[in-house]
C-alpha atoms as a PDB file:
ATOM      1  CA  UNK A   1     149.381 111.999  74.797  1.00  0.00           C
ATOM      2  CA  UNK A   2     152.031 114.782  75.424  1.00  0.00           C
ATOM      3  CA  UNK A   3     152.186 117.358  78.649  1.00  0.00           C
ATOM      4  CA  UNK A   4     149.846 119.878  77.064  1.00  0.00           C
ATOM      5  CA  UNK A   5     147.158 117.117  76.727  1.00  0.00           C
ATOM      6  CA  UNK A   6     147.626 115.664  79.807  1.00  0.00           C
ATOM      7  CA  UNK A   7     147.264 119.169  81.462  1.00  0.00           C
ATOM      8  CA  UNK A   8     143.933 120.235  79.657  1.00  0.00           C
ATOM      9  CA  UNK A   9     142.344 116.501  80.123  1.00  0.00           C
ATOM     10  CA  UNK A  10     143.097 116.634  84.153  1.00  0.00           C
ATOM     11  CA  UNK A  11     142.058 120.638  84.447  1.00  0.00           C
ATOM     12  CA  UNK A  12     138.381 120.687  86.072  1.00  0.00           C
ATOM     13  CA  UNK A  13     136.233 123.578  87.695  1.00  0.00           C
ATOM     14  CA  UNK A  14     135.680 123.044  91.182  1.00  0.00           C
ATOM     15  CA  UNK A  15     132.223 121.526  91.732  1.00  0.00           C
ATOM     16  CA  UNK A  16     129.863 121.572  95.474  1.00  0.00           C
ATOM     17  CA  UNK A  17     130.116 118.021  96.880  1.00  0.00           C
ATOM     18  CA  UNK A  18     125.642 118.343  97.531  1.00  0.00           C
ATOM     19  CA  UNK A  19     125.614 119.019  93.784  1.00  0.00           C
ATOM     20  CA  UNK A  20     127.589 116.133  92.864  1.00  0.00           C
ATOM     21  CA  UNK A  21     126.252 113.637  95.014  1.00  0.00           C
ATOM     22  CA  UNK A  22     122.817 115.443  93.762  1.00  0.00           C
ATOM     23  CA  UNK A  23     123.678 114.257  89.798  1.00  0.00           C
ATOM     24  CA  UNK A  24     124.913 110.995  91.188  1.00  0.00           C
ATOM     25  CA  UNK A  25     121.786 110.125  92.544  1.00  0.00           C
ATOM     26  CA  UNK A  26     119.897 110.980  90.044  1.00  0.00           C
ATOM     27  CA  UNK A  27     122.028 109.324  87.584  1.00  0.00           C
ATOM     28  CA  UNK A  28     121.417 105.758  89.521  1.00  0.00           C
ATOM     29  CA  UNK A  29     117.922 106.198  90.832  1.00  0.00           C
ATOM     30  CA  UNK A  30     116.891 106.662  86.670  1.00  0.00           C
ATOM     31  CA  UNK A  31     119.596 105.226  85.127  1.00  0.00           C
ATOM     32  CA  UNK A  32     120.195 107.703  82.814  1.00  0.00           C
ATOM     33  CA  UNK A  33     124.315 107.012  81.936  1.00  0.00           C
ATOM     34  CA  UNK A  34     125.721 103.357  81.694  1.00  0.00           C
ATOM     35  CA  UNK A  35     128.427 101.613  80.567  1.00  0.00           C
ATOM     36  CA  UNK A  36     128.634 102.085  76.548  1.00  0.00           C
ATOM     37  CA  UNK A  37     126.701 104.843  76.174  1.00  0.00           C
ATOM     38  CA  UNK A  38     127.425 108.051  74.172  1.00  0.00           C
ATOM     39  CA  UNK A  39     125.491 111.314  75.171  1.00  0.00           C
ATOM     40  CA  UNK A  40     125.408 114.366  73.414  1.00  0.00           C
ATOM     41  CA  UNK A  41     124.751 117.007  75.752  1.00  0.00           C
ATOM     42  CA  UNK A  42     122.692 120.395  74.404  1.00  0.00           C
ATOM     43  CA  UNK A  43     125.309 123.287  75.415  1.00  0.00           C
ATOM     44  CA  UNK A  44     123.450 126.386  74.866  1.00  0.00           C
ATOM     45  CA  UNK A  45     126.483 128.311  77.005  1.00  0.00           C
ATOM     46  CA  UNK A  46     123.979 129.234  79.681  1.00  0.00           C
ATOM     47  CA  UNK A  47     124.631 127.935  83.796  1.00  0.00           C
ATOM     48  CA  UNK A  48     122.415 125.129  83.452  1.00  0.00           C
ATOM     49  CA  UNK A  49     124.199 123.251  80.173  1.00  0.00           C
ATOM     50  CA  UNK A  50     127.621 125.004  81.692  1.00  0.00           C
ATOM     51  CA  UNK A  51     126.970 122.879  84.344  1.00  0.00           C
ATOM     52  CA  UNK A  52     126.151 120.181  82.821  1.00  0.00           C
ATOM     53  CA  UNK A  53     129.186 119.433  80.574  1.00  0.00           C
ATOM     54  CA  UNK A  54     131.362 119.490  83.595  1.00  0.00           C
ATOM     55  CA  UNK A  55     129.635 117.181  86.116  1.00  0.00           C
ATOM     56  CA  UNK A  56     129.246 115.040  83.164  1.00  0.00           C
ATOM     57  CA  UNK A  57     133.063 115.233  83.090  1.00  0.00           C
ATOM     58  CA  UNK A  58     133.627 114.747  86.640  1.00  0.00           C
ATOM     59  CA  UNK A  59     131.241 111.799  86.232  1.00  0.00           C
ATOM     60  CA  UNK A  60     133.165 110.226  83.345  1.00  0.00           C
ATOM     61  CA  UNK A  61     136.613 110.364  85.583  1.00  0.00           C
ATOM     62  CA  UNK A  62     134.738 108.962  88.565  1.00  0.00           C
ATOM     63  CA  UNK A  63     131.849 106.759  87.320  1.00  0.00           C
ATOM     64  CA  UNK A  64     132.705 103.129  87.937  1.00  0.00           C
ATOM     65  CA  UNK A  65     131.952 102.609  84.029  1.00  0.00           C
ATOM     66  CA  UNK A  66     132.779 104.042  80.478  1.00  0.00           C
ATOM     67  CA  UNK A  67     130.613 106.281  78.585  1.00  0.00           C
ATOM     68  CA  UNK A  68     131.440 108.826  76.206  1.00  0.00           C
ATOM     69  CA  UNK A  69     129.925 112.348  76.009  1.00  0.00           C
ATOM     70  CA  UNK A  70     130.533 115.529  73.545  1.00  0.00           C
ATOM     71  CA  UNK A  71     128.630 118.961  73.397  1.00  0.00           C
ATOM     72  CA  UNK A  72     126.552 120.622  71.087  1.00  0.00           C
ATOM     73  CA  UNK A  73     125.652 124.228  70.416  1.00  0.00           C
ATOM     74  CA  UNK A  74     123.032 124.826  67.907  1.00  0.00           C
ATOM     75  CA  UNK A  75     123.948 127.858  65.937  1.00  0.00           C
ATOM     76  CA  UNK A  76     120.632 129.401  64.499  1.00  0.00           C
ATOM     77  CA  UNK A  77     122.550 131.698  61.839  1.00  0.00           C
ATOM     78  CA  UNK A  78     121.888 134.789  63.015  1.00  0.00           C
ATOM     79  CA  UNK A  79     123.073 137.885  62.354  1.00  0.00           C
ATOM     80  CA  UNK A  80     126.646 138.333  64.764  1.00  0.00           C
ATOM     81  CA  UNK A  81     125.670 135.335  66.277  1.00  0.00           C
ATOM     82  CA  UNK A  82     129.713 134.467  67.596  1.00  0.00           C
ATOM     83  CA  UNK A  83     130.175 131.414  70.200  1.00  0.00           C
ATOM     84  CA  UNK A  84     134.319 131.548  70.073  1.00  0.00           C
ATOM     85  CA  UNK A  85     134.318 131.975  73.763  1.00  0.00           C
ATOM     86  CA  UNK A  86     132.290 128.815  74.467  1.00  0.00           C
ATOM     87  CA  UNK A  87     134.519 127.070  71.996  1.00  0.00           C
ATOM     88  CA  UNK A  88     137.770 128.330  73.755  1.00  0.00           C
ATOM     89  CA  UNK A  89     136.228 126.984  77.025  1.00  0.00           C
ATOM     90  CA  UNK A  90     135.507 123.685  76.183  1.00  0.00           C
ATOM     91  CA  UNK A  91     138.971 123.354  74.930  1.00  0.00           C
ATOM     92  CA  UNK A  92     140.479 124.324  77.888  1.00  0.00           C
ATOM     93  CA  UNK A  93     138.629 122.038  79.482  1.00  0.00           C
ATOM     94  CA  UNK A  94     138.937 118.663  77.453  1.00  0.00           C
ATOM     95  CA  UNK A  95     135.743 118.640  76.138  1.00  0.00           C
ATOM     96  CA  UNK A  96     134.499 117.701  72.847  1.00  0.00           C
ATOM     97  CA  UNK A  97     132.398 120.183  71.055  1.00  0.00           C
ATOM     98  CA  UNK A  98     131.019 121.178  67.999  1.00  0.00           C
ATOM     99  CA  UNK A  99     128.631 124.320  66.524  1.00  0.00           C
ATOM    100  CA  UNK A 100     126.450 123.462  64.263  1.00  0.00           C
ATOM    101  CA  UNK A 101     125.039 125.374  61.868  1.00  0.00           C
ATOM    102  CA  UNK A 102     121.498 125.776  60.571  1.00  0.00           C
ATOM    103  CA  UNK A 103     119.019 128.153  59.200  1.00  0.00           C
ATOM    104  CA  UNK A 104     116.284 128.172  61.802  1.00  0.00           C
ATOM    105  CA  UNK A 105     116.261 132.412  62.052  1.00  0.00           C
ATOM    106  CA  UNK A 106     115.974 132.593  58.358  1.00  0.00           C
ATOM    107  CA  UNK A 107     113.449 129.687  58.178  1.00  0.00           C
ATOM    108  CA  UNK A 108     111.367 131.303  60.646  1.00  0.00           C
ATOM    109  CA  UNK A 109     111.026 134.448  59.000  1.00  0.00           C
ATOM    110  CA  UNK A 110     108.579 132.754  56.954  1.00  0.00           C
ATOM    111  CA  UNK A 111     106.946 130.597  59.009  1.00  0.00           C
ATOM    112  CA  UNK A 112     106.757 132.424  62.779  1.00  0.00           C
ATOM    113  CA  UNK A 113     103.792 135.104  63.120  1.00  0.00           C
ATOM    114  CA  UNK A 114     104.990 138.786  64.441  1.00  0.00           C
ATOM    115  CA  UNK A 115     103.657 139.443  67.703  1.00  0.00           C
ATOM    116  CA  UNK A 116     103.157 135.443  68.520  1.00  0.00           C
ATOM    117  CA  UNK A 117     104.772 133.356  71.397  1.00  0.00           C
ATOM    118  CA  UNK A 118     108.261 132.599  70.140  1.00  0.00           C
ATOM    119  CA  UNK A 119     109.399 130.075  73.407  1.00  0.00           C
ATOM    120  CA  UNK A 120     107.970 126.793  71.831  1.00  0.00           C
ATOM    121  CA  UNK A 121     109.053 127.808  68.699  1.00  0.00           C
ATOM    122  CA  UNK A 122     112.388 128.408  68.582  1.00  0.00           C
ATOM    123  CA  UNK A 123     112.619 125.095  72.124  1.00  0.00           C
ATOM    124  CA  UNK A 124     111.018 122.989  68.822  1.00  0.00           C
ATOM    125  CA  UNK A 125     113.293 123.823  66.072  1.00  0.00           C
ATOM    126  CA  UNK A 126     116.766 123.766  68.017  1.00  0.00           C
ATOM    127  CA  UNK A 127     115.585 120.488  69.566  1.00  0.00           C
ATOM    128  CA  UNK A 128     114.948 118.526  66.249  1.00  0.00           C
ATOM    129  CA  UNK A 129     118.648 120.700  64.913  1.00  0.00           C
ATOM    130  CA  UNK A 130     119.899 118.271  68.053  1.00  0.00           C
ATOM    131  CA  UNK A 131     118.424 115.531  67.180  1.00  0.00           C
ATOM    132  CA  UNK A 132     119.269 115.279  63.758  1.00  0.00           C
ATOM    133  CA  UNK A 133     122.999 115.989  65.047  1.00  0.00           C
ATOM    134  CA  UNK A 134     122.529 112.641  67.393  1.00  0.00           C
ATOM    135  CA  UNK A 135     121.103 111.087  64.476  1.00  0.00           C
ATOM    136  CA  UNK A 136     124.291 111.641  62.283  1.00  0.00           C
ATOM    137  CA  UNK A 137     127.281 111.251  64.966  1.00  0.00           C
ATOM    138  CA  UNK A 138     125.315 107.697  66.597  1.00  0.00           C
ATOM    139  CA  UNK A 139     124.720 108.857  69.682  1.00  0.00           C
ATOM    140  CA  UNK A 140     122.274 106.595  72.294  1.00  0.00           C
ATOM    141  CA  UNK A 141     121.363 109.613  74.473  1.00  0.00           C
ATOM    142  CA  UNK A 142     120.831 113.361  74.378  1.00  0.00           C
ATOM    143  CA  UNK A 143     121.216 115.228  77.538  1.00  0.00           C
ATOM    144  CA  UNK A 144     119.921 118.579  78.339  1.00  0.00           C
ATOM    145  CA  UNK A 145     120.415 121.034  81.404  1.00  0.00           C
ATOM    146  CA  UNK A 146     116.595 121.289  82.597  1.00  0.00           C
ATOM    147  CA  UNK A 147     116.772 121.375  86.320  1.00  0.00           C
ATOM    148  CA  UNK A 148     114.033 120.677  89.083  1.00  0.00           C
ATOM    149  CA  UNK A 149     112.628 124.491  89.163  1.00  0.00           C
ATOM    150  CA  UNK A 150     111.864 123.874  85.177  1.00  0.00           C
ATOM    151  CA  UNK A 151     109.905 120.967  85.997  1.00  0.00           C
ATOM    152  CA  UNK A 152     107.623 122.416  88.687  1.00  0.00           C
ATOM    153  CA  UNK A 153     107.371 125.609  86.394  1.00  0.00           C
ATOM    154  CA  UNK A 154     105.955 123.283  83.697  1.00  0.00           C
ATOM    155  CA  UNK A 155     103.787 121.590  85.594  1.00  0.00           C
ATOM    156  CA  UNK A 156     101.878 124.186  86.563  1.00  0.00           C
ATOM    157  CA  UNK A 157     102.159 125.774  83.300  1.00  0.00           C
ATOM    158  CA  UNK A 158     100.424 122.808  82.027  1.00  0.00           C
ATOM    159  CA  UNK A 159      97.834 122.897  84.960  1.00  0.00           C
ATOM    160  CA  UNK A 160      97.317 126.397  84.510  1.00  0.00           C
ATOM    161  CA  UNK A 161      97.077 127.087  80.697  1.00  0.00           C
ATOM    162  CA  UNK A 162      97.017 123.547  78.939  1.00  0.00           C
ATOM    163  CA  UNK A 163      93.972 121.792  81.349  1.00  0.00           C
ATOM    164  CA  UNK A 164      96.663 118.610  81.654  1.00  0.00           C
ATOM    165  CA  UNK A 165      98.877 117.164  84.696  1.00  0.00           C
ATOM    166  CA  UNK A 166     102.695 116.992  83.614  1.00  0.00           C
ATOM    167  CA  UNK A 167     105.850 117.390  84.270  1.00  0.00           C
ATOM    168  CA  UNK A 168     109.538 117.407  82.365  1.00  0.00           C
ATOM    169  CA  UNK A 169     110.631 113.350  82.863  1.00  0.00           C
ATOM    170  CA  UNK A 170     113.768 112.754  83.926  1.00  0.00           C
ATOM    171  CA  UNK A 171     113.966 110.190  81.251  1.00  0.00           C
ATOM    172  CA  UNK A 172     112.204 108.887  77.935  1.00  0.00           C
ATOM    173  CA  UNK A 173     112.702 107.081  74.608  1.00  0.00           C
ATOM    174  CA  UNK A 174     112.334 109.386  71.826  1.00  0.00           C
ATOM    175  CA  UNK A 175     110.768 108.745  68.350  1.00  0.00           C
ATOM    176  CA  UNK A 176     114.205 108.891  66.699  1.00  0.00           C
ATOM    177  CA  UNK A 177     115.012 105.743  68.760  1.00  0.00           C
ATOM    178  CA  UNK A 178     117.436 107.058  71.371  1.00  0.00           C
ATOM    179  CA  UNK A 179     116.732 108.707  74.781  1.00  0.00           C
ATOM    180  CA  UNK A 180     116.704 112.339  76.242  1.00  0.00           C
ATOM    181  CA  UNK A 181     117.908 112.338  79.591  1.00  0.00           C
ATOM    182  CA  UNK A 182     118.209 115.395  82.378  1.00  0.00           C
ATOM    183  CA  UNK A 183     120.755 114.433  84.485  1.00  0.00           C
ATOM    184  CA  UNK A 184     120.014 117.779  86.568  1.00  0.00           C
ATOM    185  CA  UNK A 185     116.278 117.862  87.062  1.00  0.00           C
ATOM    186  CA  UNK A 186     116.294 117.208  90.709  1.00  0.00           C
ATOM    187  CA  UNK A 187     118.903 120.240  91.245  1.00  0.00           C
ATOM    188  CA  UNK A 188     117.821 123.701  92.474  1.00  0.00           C
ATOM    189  CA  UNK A 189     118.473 126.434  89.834  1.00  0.00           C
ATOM    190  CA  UNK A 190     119.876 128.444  92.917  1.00  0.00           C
ATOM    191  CA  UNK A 191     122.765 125.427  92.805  1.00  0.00           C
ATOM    192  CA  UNK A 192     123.215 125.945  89.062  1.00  0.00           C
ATOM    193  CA  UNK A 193     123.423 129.845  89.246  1.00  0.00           C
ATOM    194  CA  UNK A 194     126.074 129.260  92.292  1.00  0.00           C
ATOM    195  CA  UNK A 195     128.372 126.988  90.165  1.00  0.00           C
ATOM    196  CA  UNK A 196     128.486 129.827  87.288  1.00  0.00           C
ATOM    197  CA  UNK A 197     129.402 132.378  89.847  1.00  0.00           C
ATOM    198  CA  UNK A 198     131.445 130.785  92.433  1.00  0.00           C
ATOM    199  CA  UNK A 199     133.481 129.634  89.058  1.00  0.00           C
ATOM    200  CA  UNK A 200     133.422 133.836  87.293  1.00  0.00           C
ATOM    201  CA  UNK A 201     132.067 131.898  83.995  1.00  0.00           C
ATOM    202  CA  UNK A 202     130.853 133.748  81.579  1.00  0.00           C
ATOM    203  CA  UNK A 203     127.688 132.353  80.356  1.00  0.00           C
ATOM    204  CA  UNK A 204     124.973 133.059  77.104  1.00  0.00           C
ATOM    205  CA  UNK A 205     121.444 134.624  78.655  1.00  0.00           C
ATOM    206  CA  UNK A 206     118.794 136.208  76.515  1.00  0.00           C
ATOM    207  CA  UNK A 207     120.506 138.176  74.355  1.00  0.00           C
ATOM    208  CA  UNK A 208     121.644 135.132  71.953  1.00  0.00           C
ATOM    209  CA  UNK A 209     117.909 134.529  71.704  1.00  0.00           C
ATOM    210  CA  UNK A 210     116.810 134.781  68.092  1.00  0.00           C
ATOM    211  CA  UNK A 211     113.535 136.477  68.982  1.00  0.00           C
ATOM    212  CA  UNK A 212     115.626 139.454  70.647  1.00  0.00           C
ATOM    213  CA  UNK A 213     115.232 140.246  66.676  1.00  0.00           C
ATOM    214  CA  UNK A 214     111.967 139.900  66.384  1.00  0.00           C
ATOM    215  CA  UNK A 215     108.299 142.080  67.123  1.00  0.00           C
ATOM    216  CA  UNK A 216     107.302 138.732  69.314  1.00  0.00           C
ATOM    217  CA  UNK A 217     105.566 138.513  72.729  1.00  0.00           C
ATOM    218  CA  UNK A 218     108.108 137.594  75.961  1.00  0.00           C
ATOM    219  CA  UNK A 219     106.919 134.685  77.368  1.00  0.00           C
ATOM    220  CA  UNK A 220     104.415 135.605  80.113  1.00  0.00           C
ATOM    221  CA  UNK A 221     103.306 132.634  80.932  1.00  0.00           C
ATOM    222  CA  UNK A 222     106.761 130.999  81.927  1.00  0.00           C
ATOM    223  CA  UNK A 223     107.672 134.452  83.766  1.00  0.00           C
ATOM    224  CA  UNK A 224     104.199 134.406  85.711  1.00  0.00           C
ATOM    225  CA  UNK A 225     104.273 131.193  86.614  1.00  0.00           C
ATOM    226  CA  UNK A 226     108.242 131.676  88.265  1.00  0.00           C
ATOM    227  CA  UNK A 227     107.102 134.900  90.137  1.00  0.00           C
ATOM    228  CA  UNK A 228     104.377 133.205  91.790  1.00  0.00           C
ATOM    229  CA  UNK A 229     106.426 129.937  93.017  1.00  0.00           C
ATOM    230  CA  UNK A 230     108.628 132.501  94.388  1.00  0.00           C
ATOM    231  CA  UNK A 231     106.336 134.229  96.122  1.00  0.00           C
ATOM    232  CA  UNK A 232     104.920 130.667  97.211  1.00  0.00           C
ATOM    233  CA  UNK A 233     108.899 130.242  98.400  1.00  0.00           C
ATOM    234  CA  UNK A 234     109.070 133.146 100.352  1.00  0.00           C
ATOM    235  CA  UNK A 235     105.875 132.209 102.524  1.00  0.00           C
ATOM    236  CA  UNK A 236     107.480 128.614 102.844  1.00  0.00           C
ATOM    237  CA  UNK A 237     110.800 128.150 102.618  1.00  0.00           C
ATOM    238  CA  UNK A 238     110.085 123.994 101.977  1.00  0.00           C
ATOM    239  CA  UNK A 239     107.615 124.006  99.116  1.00  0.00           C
ATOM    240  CA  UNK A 240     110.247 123.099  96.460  1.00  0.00           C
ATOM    241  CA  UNK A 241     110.811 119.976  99.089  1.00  0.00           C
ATOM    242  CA  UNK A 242     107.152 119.049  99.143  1.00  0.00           C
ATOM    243  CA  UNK A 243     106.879 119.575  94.830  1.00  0.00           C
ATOM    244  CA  UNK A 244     109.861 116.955  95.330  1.00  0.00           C
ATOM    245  CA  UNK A 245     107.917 114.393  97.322  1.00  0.00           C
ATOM    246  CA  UNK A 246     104.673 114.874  95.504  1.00  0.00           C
ATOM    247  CA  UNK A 247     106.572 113.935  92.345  1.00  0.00           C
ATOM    248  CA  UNK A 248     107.810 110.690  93.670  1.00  0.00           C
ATOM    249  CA  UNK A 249     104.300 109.717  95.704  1.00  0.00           C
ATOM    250  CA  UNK A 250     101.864 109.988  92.968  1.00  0.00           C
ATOM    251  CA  UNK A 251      97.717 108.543  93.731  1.00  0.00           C
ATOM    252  CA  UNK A 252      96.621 108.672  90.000  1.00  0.00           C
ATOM    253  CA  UNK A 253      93.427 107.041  90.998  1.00  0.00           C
ATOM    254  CA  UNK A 254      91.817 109.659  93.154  1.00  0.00           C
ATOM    255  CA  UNK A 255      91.425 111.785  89.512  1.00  0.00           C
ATOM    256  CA  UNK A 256      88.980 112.072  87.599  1.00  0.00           C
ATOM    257  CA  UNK A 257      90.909 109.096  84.423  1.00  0.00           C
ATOM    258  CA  UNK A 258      88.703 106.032  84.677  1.00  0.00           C
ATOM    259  CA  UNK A 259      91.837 104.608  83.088  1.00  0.00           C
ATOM    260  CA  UNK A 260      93.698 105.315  86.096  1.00  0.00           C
ATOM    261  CA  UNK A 261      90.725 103.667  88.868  1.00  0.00           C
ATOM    262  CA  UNK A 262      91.208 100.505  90.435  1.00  0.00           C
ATOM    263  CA  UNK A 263      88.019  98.644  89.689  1.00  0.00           C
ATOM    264  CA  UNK A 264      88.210  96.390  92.368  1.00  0.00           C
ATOM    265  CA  UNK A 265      88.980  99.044  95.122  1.00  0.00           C
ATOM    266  CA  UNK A 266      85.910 101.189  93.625  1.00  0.00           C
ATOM    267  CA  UNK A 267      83.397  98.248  94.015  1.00  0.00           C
ATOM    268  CA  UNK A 268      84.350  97.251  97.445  1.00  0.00           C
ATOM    269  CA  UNK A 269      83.768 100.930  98.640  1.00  0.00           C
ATOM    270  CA  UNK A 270      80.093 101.162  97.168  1.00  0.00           C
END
């Protein structure tokens, strides 16, 4: 390795020690990275996956075991769809990364309604792009940027609209054989949004979203659901602490799933 390699391999963005310890934690209480592994984390270029790829690299310098990890940006062949800048930044950083190319704008000319919800979509179509990318380069895990605000937001999304209790797991084994992991999901998007622009980096919002180009509904549901939890916020500044503990102390048989009742604790109350 000469001077020049040394010097990008040892450059790093300065990261909060509560976010790091945050990712740590997480990291051991669901095992998400061991020794061996090799993750391929979804860079989209926004604060979240920004964020991402360099805790991950802090993690790999620090971690008291090996694992490898690259990034991938899904490249939906748009029209003047350019990610140069992301490219130049994870070179100046040390970190592996790749674009890769696919027709999913042009495929969904055909196959997307006009005026129809675009969100799950598009979330579908660059997820299996990733996949099939882990697929080909052998990868055991797939990480992506969703943080702890996404999960309570899709909760009650699915409380709200879908008539179902869920959340976004923190881990889980997918069909393809290897896992998806969210190394973040127990950080505050506030945290995420502060590393972006305590750091000036220049991150990808809405306008890279394919359905910028398209006669499509915005997703009302999502943005409904994050007004109201901030309202919810305001009122109580710990909510987001109590989402936290309800997610960890869970009574699945006081609902209405006979598959979830204790038998023997329903007899001995009659």
């Amino acid at each position: 390795m000469n001077d020049n390699q040394r010097r990008t391999a040892s450059k790093s963005i300065p990261i909060s020690k509560k976010l790091l310890k945050l990712a740590g934690k997480t990291n051991a209480e669901f095992r998400l990275i061991g020794e061996g592994d090799k993750v391929l984390v979804g860079l989209s270029g926004g604060k979240d996956s920004l964020a991402l790829v360099h805790i991950l690299k802090h993690m790999q310098r620090h971690a008291p075991f090996h694992f490898e990890f690259e990034a991938c940006t899904v490249k939906y062949g748009m029209p003047d769809e350019h990610y140069a800048f992301l490219e130049a930044h994870c070179k100046e950083y040390g970190i592996k990364h790749t674009v890769f190319d696919t027709n999913i704008y042009e495929i969904s000319n055909d196959t997307i309604r006009e005026n129809s919800s675009f969100c799950s979509y598009f979330s579908r179509m660059r997820r299996g792009a990733l996949y099939s990318f882990a697929e080909q380069g052998g990868f055991t895990k797939v990480a992506l940027g969703h943080h702890f605000d996404d999960t309570v937001e899709s909760f009650f999304m699915n409380m709200f609209y879908n008539g179902s209790m869920r959340a976004l797991a923190p881990i889980y084994k997918t069909s393809r054989g290897f896992h998806l992991i969210r190394p973040l999901i127990q950080a505050r998007e506030t945290q995420l949004r502060a590393f972006a622009e305590e750091n000036n980096l220049k991150v990808i919002g809405d306008e890279a979203c394919p359905a910028m180009l398209k006669e499509v509904k915005m997703p009302y549901a999502r943005a409904a659901t994050k007004a109201w939890l901030a309202e919810l916020e305001k009122e109580n500044k710990d909510v987001f602490k109590m989402f936290k503990a309800s997610f960890k102390h869970i009574h699945d048989d006081t609902f209405f799933d006979p598959e979830r009742w204790n038998r023997d604790d329903i007899e001995e109350t009659l």
